[in-house]
C-alpha atoms as a PDB file:
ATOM      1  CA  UNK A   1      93.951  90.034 121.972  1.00  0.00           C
ATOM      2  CA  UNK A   2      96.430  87.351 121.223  1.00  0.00           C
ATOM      3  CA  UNK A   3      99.530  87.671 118.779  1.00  0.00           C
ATOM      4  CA  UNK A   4     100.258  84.819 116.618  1.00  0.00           C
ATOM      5  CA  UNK A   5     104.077  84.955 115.933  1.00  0.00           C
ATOM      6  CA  UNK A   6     106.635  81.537 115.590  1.00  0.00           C
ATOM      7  CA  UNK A   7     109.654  80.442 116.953  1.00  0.00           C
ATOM      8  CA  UNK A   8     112.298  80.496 114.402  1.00  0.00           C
ATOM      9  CA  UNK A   9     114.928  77.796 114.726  1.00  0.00           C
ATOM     10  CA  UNK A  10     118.156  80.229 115.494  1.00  0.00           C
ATOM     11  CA  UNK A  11     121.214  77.927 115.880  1.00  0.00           C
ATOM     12  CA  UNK A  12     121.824  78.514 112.198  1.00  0.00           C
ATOM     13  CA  UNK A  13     120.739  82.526 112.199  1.00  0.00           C
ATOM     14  CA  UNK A  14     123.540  85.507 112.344  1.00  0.00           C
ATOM     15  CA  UNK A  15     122.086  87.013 115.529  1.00  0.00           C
ATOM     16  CA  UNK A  16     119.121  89.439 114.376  1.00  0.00           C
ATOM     17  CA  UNK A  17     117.211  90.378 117.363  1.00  0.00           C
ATOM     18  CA  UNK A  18     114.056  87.984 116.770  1.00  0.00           C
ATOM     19  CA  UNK A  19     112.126  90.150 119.636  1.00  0.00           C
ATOM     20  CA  UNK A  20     112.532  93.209 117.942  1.00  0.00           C
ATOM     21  CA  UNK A  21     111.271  92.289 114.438  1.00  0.00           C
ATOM     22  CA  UNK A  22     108.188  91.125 116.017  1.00  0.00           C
ATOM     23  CA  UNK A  23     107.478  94.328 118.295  1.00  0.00           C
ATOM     24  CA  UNK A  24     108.735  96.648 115.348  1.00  0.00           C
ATOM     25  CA  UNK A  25     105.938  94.483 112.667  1.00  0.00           C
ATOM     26  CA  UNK A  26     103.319  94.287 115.315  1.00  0.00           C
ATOM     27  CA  UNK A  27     103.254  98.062 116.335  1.00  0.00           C
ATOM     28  CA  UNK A  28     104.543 100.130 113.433  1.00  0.00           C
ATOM     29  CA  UNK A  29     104.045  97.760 110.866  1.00  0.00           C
ATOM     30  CA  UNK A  30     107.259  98.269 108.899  1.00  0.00           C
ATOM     31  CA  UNK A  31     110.992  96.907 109.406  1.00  0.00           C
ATOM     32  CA  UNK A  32     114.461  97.239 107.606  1.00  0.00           C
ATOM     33  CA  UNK A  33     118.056  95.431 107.381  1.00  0.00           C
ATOM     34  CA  UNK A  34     120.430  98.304 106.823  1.00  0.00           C
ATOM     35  CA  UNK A  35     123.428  97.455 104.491  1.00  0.00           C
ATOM     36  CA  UNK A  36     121.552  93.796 103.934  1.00  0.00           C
ATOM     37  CA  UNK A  37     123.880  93.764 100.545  1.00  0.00           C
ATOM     38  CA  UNK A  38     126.192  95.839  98.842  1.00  0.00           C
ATOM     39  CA  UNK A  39     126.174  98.632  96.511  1.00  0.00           C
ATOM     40  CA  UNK A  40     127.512  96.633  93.330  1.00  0.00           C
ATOM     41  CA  UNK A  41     125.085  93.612  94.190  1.00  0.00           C
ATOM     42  CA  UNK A  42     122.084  96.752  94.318  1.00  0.00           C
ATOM     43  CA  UNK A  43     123.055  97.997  91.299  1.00  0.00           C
ATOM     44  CA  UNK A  44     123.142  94.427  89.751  1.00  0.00           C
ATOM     45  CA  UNK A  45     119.546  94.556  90.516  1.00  0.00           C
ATOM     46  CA  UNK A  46     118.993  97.717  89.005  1.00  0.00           C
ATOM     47  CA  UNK A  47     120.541  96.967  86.191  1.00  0.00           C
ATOM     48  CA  UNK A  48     118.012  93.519  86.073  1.00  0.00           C
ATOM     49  CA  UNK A  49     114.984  95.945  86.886  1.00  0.00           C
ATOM     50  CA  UNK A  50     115.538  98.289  84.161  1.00  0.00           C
ATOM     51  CA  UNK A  51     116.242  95.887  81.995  1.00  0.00           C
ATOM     52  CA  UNK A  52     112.778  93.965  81.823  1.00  0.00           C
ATOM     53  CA  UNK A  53     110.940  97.157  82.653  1.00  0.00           C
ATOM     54  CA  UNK A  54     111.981  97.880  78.709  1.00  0.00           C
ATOM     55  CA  UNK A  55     110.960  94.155  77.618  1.00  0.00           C
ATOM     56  CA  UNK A  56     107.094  94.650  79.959  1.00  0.00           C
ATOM     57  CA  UNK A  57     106.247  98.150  78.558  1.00  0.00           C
ATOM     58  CA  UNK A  58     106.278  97.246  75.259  1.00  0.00           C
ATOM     59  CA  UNK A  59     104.373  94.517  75.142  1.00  0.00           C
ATOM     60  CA  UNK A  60     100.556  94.679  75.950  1.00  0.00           C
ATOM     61  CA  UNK A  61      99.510  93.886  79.511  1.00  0.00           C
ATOM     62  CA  UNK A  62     103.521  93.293  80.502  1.00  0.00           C
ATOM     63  CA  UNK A  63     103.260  96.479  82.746  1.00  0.00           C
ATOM     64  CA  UNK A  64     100.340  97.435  84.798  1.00  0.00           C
ATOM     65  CA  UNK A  65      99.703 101.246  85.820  1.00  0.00           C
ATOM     66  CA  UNK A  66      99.774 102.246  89.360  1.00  0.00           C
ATOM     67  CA  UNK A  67      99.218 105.986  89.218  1.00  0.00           C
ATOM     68  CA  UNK A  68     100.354 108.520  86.986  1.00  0.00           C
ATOM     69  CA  UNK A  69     103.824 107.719  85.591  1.00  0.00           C
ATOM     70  CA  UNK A  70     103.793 104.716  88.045  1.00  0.00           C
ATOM     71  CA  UNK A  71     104.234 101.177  87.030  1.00  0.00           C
ATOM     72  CA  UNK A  72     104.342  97.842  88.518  1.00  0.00           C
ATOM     73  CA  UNK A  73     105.841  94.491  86.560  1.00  0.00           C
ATOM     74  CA  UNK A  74     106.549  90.954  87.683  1.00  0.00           C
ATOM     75  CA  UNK A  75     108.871  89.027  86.801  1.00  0.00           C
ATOM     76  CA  UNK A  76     110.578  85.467  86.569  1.00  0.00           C
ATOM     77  CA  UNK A  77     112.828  85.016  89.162  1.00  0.00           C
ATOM     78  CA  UNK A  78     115.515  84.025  87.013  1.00  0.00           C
ATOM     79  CA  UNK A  79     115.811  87.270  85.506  1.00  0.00           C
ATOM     80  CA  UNK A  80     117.280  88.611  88.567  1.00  0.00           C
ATOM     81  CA  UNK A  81     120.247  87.362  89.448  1.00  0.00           C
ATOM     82  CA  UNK A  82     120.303  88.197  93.022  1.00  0.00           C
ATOM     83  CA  UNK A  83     116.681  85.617  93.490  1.00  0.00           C
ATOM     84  CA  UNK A  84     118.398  83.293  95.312  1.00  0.00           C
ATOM     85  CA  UNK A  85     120.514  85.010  97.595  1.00  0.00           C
ATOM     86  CA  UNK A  86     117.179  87.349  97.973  1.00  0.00           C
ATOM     87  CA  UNK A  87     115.373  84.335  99.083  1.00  0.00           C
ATOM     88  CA  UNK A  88     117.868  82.759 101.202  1.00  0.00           C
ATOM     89  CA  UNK A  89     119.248  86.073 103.099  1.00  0.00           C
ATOM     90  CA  UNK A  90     119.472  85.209 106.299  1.00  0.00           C
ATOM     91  CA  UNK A  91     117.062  88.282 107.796  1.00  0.00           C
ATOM     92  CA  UNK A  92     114.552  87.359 105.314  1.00  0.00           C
ATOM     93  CA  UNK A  93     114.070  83.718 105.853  1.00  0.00           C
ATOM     94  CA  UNK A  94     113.987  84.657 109.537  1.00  0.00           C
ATOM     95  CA  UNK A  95     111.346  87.485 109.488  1.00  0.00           C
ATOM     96  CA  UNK A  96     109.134  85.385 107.075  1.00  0.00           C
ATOM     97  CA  UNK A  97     109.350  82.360 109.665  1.00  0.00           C
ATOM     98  CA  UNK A  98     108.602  84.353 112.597  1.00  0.00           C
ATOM     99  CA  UNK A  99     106.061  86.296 111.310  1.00  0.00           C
ATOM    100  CA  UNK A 100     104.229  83.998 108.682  1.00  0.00           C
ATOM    101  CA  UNK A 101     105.237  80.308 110.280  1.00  0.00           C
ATOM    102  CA  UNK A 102     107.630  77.418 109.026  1.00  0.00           C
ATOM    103  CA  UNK A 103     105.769  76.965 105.980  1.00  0.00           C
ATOM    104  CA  UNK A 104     106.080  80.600 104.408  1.00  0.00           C
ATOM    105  CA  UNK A 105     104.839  80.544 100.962  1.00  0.00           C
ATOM    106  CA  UNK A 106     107.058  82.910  98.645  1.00  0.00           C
ATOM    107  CA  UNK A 107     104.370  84.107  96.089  1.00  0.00           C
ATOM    108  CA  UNK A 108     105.517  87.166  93.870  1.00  0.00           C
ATOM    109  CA  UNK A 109     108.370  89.256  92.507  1.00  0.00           C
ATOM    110  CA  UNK A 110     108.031  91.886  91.249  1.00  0.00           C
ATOM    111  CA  UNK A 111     108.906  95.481  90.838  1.00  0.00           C
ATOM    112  CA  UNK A 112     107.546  98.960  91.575  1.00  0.00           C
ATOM    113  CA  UNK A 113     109.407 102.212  89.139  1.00  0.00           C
ATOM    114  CA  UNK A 114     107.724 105.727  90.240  1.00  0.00           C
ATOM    115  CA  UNK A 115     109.142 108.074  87.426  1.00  0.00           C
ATOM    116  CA  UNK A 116     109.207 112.061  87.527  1.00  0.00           C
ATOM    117  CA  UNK A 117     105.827 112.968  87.220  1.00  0.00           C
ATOM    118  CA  UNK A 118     104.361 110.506  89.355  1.00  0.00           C
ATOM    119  CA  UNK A 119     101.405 111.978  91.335  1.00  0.00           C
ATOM    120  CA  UNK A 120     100.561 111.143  95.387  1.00  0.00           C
ATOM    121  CA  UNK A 121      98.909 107.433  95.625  1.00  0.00           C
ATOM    122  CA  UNK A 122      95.371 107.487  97.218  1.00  0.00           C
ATOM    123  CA  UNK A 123      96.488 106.079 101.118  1.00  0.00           C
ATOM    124  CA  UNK A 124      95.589 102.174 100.490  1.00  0.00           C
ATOM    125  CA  UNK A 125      96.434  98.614 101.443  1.00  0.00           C
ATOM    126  CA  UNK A 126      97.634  95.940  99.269  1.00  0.00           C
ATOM    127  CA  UNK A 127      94.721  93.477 100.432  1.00  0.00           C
ATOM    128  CA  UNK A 128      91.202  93.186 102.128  1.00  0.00           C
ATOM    129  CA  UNK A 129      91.921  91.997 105.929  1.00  0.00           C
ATOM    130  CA  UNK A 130      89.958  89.815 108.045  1.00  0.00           C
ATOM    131  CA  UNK A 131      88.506  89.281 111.578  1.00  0.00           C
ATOM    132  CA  UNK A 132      91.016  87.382 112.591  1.00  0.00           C
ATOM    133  CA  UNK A 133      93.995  89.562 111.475  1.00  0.00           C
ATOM    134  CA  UNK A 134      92.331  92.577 113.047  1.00  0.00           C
ATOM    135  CA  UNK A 135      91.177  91.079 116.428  1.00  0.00           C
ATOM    136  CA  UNK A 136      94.145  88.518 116.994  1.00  0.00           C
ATOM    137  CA  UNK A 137      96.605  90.462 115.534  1.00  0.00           C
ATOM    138  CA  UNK A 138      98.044  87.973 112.971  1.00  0.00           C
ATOM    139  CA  UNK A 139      99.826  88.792 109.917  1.00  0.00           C
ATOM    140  CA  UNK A 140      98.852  86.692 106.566  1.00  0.00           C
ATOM    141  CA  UNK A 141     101.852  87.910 104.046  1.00  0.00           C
ATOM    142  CA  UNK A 142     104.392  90.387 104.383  1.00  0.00           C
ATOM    143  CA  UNK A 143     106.204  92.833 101.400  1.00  0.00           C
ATOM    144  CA  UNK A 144     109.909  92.579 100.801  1.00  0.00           C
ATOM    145  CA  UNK A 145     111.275  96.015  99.504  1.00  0.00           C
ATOM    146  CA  UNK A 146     114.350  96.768  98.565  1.00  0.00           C
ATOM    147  CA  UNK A 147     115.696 100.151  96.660  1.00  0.00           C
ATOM    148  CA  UNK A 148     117.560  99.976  93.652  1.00  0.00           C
ATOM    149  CA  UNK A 149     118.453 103.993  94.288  1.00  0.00           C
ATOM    150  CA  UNK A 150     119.626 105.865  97.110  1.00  0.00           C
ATOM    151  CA  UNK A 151     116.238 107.658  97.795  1.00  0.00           C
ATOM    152  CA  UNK A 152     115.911 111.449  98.145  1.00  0.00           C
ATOM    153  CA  UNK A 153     113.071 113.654  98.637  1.00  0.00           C
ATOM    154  CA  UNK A 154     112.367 114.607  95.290  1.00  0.00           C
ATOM    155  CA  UNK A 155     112.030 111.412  93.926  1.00  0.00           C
ATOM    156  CA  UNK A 156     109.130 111.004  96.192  1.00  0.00           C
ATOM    157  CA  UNK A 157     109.278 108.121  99.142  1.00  0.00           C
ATOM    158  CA  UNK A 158     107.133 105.766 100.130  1.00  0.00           C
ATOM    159  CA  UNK A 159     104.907 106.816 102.922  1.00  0.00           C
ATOM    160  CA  UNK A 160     103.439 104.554 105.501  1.00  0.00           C
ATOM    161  CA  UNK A 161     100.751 105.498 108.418  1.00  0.00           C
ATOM    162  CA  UNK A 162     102.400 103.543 110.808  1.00  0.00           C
ATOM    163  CA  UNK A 163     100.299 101.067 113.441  1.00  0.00           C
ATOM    164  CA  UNK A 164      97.219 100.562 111.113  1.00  0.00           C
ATOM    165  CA  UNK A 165      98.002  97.165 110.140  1.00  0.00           C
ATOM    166  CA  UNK A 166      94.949  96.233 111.860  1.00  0.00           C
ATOM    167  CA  UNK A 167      92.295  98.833 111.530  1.00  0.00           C
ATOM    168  CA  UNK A 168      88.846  96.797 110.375  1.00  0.00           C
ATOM    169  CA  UNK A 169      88.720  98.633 106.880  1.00  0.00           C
ATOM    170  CA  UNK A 170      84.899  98.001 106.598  1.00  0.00           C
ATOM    171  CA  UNK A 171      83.875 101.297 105.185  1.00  0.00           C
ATOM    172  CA  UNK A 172      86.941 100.728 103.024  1.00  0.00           C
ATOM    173  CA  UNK A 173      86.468 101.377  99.194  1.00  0.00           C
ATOM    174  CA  UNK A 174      86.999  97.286  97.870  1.00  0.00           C
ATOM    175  CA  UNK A 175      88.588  96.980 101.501  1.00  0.00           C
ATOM    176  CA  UNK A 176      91.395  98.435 100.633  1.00  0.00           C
ATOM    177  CA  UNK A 177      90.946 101.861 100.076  1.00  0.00           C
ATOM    178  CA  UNK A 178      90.224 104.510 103.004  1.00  0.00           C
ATOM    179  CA  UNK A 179      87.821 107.427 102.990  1.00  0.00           C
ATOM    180  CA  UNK A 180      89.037 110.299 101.996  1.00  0.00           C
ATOM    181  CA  UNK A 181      87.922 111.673 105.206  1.00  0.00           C
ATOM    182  CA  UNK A 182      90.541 109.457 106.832  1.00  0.00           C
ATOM    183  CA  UNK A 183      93.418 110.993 104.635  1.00  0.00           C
ATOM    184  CA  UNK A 184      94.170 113.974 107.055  1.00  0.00           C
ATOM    185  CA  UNK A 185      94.741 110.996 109.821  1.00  0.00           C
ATOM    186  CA  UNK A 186      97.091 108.626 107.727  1.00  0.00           C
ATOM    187  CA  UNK A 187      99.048 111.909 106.968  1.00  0.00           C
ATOM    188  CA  UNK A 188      99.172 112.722 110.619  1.00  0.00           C
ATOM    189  CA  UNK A 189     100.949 109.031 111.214  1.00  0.00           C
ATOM    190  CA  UNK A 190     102.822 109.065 107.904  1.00  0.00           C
ATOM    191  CA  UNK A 191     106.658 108.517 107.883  1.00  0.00           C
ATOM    192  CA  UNK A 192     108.583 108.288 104.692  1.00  0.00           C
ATOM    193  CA  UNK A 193     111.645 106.316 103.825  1.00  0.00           C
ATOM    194  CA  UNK A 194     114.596 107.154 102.686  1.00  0.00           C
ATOM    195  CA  UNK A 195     116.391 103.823 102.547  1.00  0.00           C
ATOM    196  CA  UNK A 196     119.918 103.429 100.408  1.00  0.00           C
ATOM    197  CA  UNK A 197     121.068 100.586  98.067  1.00  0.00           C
ATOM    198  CA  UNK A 198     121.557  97.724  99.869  1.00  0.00           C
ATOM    199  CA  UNK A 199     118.583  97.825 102.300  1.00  0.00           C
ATOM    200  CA  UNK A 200     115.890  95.717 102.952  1.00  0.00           C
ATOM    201  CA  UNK A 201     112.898  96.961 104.456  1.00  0.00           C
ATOM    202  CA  UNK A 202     109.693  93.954 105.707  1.00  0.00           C
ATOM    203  CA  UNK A 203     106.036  95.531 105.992  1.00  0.00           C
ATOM    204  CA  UNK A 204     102.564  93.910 106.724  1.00  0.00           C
ATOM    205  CA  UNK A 205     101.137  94.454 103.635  1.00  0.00           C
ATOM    206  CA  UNK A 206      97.832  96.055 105.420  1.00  0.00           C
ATOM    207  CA  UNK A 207      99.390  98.385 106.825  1.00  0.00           C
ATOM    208  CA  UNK A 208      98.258 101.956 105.127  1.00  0.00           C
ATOM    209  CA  UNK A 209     100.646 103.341 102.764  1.00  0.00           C
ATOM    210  CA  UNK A 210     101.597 105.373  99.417  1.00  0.00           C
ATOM    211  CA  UNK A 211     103.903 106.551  97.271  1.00  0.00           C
ATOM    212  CA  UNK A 212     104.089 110.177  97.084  1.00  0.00           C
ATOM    213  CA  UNK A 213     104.671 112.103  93.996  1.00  0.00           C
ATOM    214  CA  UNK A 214     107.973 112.335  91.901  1.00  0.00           C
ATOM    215  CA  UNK A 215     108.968 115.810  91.980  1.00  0.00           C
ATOM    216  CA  UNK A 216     112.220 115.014  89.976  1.00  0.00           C
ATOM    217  CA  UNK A 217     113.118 116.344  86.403  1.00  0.00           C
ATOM    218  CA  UNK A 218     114.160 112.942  85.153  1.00  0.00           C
ATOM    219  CA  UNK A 219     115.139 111.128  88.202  1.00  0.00           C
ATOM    220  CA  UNK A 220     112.961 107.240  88.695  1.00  0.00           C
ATOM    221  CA  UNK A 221     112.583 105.188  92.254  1.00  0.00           C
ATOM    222  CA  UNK A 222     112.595 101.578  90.814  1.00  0.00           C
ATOM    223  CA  UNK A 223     111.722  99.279  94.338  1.00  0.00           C
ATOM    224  CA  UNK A 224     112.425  95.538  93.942  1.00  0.00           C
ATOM    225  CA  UNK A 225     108.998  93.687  95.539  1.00  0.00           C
ATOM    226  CA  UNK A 226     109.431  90.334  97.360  1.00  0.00           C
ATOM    227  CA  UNK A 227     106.004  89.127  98.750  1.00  0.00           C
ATOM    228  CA  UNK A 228     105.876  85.898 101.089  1.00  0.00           C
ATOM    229  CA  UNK A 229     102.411  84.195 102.436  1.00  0.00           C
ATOM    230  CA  UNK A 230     101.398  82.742 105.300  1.00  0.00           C
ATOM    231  CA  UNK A 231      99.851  78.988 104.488  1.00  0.00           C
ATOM    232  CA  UNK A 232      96.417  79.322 103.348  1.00  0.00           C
ATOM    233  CA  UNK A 233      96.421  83.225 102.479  1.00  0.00           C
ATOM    234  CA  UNK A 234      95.620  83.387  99.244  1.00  0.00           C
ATOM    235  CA  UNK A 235      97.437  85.402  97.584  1.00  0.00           C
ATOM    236  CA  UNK A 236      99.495  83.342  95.489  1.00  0.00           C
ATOM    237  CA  UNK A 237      96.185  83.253  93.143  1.00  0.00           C
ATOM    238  CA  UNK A 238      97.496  86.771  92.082  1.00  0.00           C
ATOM    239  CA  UNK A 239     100.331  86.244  90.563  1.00  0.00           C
ATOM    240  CA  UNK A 240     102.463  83.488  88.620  1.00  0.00           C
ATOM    241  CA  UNK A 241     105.665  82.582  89.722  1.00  0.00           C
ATOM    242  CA  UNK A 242     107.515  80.310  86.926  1.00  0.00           C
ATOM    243  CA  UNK A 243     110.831  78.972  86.819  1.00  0.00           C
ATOM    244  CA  UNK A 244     112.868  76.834  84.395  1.00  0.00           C
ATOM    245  CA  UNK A 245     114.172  73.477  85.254  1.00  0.00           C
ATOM    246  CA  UNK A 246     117.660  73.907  85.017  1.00  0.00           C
ATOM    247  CA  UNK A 247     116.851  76.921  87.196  1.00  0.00           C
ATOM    248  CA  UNK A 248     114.920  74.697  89.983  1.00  0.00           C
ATOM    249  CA  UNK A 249     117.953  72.630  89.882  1.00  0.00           C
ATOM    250  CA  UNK A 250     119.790  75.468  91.380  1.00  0.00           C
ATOM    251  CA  UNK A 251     117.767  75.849  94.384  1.00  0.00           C
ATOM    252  CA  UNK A 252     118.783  75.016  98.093  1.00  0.00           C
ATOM    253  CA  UNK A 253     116.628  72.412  99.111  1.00  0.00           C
ATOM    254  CA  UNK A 254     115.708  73.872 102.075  1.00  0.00           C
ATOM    255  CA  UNK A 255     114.223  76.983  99.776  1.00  0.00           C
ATOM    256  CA  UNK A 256     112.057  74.528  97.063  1.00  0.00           C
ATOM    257  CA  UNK A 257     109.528  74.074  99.620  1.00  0.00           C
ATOM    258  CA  UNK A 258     108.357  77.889 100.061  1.00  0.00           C
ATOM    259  CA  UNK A 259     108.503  78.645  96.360  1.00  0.00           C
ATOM    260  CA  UNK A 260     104.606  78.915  95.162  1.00  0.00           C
ATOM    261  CA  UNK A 261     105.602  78.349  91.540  1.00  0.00           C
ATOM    262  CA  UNK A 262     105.704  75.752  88.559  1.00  0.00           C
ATOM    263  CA  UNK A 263     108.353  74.876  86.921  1.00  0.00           C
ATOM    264  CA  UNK A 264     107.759  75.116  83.307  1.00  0.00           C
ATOM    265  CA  UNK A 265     110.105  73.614  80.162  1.00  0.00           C
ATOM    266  CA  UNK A 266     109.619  77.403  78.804  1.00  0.00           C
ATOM    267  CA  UNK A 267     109.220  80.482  80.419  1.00  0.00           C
ATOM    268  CA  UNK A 268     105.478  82.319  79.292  1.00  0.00           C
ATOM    269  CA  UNK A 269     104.830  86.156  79.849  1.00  0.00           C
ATOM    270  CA  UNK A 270     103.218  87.071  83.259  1.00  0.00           C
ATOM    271  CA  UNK A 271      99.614  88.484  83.464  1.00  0.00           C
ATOM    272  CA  UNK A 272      99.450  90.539  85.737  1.00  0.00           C
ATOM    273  CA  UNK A 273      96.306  89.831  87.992  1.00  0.00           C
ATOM    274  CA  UNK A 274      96.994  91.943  90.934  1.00  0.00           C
ATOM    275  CA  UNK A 275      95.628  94.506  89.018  1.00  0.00           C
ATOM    276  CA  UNK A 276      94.783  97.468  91.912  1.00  0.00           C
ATOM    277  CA  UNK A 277      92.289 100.033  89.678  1.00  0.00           C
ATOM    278  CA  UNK A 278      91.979 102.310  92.728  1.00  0.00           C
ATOM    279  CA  UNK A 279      95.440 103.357  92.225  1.00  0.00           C
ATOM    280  CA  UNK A 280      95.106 104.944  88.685  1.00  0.00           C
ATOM    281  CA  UNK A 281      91.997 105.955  89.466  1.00  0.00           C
ATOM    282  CA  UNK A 282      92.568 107.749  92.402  1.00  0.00           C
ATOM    283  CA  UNK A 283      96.301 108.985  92.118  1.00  0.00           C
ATOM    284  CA  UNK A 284      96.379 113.174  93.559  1.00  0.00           C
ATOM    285  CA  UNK A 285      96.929 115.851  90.782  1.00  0.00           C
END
């Protein structure tokens, strides 16, 4: 098998250890950046999150179910202030180069709030793989993640069955969603996350995961969602990244060319068209 992976340019890159971002993608599937920002710029974020969760679930179609007292909403980029310095961290940029090539394509952001009741996800992938990912080990898009809480156990972590980025997923349910004779396996290989404000975590988004339930009295697990493309992959057909033009304006040049979106003289409410059924439908009691 070969591994298709990129040589970032690093004269201009704090020094991350490319080598290790690479090995830790390509065998458990799942990276972080500890302390990537600070607490007050996290909590910015927050405050952005909860802010047009209120605006999405009140208007029809603004937030999409994921599960039981789960919810997923995109969003405009300029309604979170910390876009730009998302997009142009320094570990970012790097893992989406190395991973996903020069010409990374950043396609959706978005957000993921798990509230207290929120059951166990079915164990699923975000997309249907292909030969080529599974027998040449190449990645196609990666998820950005970062917490607007420090997690705890009750609030129920994301769980991820590390190293099975690349299993073929043919007698997957829509390719995406294992048998649930599997489960007992992706459980066995399951390690949650318990990452703090701050942290950024980079996953192949085939890798297996879920979120497990909320076991909280009142306590949510909002989870900012960055997702970046490899040329060609698809995905931006999911989603609908807009920005304003006095917003554009504001972008490093070196950024314009890996943001998948238009730039509009109005911003228009997001449809949602990543739209994963499976996950309301098959959410654990």
């Amino acid at each position: 098998m070969t591994t298709q992976t990129h040589q970032p340019d690093l004269s201009v890159t704090p020094p991350y250890d490319v080598e290790a971002i690479r090995t830790g993608l390509l065998t458990d599937g799942i990276i972080a950046c500890k302390g990537a920002f600070s607490r007050e710029w996290a909590a910015a974020m927050r405050e952005d999150v909860l802010a047009e969760f209120a605006v999405a679930i009140a208007r029809e179609g603004g937030a999409i179910g994921r599960g039981p007292q789960r919810w997923y909403v995109e969003m405009h980029p300029e309604a979170f202030r910390g876009f730009l310095d998302l997009v142009t961290h320094p570990w970012v940029e790097l893992v989406s180069e190395a991973m996903l090539g020069p010409d990374y394509r950043i396609v959706e952001i978005g957000f993921d709030i798990p509230f207290a009741g929120a059951k166990h996800q079915p164990w699923h992938r975000d997309f249907r793989t292909t030969p080529e990912m599974v027998n040449d080990h190449t990645f196609s898009s990666l998820a950005f993640n970062l917490t607007c809480v420090d997690t705890i156990e009750e609030m129920g972590p994301f769980e991820i069955a590390q190293g099975t980025q690349y299993e073929d997923g043919e007698t997957f349910n829509h390719g995406m969603f294992p048998p649930e004779s599997e489960f007992a396996r992706y459980a066995s290989l399951g390690v949650k996350k318990y990452p703090k404000m701050g942290d950024i975590s980079a996953r192949s988004a085939l890798t297996i995961h879920r979120g497990t339930a909320n076991l909280s009295a009142d306590l949510s697990r909002p989870v900012l969602v960055l997702g970046v493309d490899a040329p060609g992959a698809g995905h931006e057909q999911l989603h609908d990244l807009q920005v304003t033009q006095a917003f554009w304006d504001t972008v490093p040049e070196k950024t314009k060319p890996h943001l998948a979106c238009r730039v509009v003289t109005e911003l228009e409410p997001i449809v949602q068209k990543h739209d994963i059924e499976g996950l309301v439908m098959g959410a654990e009691e």
